[in-house]
C-alpha atoms as a PDB file:
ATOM      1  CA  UNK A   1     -35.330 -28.600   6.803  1.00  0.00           C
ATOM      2  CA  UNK A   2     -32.870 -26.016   8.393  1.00  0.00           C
ATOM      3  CA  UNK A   3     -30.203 -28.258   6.994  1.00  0.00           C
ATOM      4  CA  UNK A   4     -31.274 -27.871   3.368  1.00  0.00           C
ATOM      5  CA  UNK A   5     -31.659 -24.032   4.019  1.00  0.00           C
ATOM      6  CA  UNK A   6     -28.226 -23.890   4.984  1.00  0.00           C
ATOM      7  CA  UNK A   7     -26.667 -25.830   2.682  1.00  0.00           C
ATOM      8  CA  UNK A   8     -28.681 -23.824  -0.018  1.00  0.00           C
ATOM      9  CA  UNK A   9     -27.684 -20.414   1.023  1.00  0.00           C
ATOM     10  CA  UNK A  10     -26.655 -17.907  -1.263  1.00  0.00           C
ATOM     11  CA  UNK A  11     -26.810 -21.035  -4.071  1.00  0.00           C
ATOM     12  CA  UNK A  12     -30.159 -20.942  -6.622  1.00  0.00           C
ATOM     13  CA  UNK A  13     -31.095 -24.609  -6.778  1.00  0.00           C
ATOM     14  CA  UNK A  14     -34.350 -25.892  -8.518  1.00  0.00           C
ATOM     15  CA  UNK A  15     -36.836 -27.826  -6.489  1.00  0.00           C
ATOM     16  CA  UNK A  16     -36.296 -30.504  -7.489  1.00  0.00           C
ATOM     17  CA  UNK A  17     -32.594 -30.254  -6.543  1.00  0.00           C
ATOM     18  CA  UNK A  18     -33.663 -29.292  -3.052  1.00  0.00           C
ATOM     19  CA  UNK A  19     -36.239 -32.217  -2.764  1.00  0.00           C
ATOM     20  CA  UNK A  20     -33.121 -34.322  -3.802  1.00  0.00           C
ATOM     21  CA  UNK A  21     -30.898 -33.177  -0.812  1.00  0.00           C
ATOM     22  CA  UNK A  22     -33.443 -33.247   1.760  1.00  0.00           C
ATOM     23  CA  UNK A  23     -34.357 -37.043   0.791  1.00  0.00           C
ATOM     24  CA  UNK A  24     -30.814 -37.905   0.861  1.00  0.00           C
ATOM     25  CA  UNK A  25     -30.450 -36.137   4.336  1.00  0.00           C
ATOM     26  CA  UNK A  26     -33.331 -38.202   5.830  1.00  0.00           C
ATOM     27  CA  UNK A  27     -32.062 -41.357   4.217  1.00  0.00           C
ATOM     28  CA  UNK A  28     -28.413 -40.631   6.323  1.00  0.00           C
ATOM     29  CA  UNK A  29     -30.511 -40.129   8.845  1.00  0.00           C
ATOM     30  CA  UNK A  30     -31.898 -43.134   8.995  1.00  0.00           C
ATOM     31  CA  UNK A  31     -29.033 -44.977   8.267  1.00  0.00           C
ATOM     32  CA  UNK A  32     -27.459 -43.643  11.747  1.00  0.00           C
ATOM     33  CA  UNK A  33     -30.114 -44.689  13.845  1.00  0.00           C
ATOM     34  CA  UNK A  34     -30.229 -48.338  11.952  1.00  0.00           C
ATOM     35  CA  UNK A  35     -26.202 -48.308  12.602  1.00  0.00           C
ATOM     36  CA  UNK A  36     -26.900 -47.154  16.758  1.00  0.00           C
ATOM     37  CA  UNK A  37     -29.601 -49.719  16.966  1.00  0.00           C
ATOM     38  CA  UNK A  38     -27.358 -52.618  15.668  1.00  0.00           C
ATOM     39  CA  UNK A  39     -24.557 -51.325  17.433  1.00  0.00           C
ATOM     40  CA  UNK A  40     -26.207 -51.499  21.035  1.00  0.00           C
ATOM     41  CA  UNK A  41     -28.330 -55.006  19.925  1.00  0.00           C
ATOM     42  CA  UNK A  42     -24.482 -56.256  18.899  1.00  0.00           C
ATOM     43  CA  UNK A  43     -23.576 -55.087  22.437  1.00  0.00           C
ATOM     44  CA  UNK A  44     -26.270 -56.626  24.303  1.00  0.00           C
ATOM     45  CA  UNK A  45     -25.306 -60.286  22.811  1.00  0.00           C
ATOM     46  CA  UNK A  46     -22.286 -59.588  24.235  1.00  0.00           C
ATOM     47  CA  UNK A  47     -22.750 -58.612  27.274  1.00  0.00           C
ATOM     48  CA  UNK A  48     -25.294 -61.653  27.246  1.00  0.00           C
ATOM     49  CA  UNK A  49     -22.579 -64.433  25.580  1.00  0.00           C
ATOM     50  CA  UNK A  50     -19.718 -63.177  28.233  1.00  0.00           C
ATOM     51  CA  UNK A  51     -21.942 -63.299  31.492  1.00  0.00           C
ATOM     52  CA  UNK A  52     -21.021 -66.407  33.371  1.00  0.00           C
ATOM     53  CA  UNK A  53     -24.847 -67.152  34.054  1.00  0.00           C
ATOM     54  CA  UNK A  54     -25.318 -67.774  30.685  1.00  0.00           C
ATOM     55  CA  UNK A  55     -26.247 -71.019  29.917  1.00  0.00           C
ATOM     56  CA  UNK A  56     -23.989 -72.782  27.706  1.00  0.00           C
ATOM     57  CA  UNK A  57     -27.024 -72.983  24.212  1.00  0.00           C
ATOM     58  CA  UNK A  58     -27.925 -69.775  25.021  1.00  0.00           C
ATOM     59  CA  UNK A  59     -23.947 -68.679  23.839  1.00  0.00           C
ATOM     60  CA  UNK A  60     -24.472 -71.338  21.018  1.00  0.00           C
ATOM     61  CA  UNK A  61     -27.109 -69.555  20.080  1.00  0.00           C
ATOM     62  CA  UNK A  62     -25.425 -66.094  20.014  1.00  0.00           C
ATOM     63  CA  UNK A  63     -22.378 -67.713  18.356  1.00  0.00           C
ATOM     64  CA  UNK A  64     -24.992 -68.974  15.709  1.00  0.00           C
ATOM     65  CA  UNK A  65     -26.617 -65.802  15.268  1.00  0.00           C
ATOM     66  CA  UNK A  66     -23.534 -64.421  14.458  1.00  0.00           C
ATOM     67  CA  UNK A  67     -21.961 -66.650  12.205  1.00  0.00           C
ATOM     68  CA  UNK A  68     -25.298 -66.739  10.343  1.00  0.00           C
ATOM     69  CA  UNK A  69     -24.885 -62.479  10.264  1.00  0.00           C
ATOM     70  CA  UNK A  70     -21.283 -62.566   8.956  1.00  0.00           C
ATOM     71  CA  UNK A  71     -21.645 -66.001   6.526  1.00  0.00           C
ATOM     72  CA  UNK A  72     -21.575 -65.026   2.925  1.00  0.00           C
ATOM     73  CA  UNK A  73     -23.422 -68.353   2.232  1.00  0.00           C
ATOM     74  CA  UNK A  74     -27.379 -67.929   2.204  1.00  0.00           C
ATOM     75  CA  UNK A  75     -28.820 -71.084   4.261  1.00  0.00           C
ATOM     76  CA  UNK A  76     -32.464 -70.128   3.270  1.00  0.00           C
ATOM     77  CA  UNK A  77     -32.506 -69.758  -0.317  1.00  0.00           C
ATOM     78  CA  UNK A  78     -34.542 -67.105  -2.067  1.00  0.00           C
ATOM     79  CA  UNK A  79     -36.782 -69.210  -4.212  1.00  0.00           C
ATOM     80  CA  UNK A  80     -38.401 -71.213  -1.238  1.00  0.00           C
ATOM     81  CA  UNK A  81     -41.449 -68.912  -0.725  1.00  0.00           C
ATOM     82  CA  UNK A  82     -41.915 -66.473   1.766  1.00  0.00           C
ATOM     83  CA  UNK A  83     -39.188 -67.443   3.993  1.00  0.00           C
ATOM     84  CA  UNK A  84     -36.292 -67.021   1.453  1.00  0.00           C
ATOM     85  CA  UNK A  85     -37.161 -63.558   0.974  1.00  0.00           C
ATOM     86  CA  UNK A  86     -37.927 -62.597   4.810  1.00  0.00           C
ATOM     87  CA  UNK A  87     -33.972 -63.249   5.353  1.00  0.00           C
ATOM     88  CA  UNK A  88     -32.561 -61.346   2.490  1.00  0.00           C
ATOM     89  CA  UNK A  89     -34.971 -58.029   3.545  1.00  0.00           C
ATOM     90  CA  UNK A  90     -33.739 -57.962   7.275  1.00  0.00           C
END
């Protein structure tokens, strides 16, 4: 990665130390393009929830989704099989 080359410059770092910064750089990486994606999704159910053609359980729906997001109260608890643990990884 140029990014790793630059930040290494003129600095003697061991492989492993390099390997260390370049898996933390992709990780960031990542990270942002998780953070755009949710960003424009969040955007989208609001552009959807304000439009006047909406229909009204469509915008319960929404409002649902996002309680659900921001609720520090798990509805689907871990130990039921399969299920519990497809909402904690997403």
């Amino acid at each position: 990665m140029a990014v790793t080359a630059a930040l290494c410059s003129g600095l003697i770092f061991s492989g492993v130390t390099v390997k260390f910064i370049e898996r933390v750089m992709r990780l960031l990486a990542e990270f942002k393009q998780r953070a755009r994606r949710l960003r424009a999704e969040t955007f989208a159910l609001y552009l959807a929830a304000r439009h006047p053609g909406t229909p009204w359980y469509a915008k319960l729906f929404v409002a649902g989704i996002v309680a659900y997001a921001f609720s520090p109260i798990d509805l689907i608890p871990d130990f039921v099989p399969v299920l519990g643990y497809l909402t904690t990884s997403s």
